[in-house]
Protein backbone atom coordinates (compact mmCIF):
# COMPACT_ATOMS: atom_id res chain seq x y z
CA UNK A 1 -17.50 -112.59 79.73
CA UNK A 2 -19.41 -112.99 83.31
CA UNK A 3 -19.04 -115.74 85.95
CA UNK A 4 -19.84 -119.16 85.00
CA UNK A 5 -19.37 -121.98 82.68
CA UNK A 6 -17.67 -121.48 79.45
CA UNK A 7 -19.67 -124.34 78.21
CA UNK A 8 -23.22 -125.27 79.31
CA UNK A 9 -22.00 -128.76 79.59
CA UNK A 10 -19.99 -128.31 82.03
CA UNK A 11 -23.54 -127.78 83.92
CA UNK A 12 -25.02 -131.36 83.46
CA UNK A 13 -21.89 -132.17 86.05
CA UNK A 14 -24.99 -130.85 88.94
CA UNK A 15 -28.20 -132.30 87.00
CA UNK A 16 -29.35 -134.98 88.89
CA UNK A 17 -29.44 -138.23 86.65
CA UNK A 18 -32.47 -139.29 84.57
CA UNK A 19 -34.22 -142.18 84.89
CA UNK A 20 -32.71 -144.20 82.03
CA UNK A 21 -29.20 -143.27 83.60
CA UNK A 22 -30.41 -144.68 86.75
CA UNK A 23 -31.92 -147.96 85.61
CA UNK A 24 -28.95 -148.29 83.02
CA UNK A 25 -26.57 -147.83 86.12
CA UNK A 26 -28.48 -150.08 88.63
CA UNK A 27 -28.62 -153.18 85.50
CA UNK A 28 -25.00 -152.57 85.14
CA UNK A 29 -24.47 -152.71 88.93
CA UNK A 30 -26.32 -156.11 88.87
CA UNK A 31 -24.55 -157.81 86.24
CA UNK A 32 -21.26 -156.96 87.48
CA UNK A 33 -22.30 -158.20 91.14
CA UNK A 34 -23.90 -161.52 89.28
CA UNK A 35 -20.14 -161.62 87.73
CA UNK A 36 -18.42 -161.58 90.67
CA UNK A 37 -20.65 -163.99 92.46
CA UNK A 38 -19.78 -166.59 89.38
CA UNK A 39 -15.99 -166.06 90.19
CA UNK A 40 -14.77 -168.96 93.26
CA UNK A 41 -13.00 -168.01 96.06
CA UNK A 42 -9.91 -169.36 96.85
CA UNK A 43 -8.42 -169.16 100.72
CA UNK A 44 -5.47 -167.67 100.95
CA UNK A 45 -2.60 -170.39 102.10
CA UNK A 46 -2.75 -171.49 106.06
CA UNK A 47 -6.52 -171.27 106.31
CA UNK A 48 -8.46 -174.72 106.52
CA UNK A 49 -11.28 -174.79 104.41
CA UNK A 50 -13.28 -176.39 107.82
CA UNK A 51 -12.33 -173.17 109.93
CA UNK A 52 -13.85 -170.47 106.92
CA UNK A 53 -16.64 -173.10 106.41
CA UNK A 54 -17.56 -172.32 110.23
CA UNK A 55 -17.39 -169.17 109.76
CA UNK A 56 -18.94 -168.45 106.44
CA UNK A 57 -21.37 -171.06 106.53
CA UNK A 58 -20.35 -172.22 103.15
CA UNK A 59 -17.65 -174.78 101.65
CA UNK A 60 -14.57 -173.16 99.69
């Protein structure tokens, strides 16, 4: 056997993606930042809420 792949699906690793894979991967990027963004931070112990309001312009 020549150089190469032993499988031609080893090839599809340097296809660029299609376009469903790259809205499917841009929705799933969204939802998971739209997850995160739901989830509250909590300060870690010996910060005051006042000082990371200053800071992040945002109550904790």
């Amino acid at each position: 056997m020549g150089p190469g792949h032993a499988h031609l699906s080893t090839t599809q690793t340097y296809l660029p993606a299609g376009r469903d894979e790259i809205v499917d991967a841009v929705r799933a990027h969204h939802e998971r930042q739209n997850r995160e963004a739901r989830v509250q931070a909590v300060p870690a112990a010996g910060y005051r809420p006042e000082s990371l309001d200053e800071l992040f312009g945002r109550a904790w």
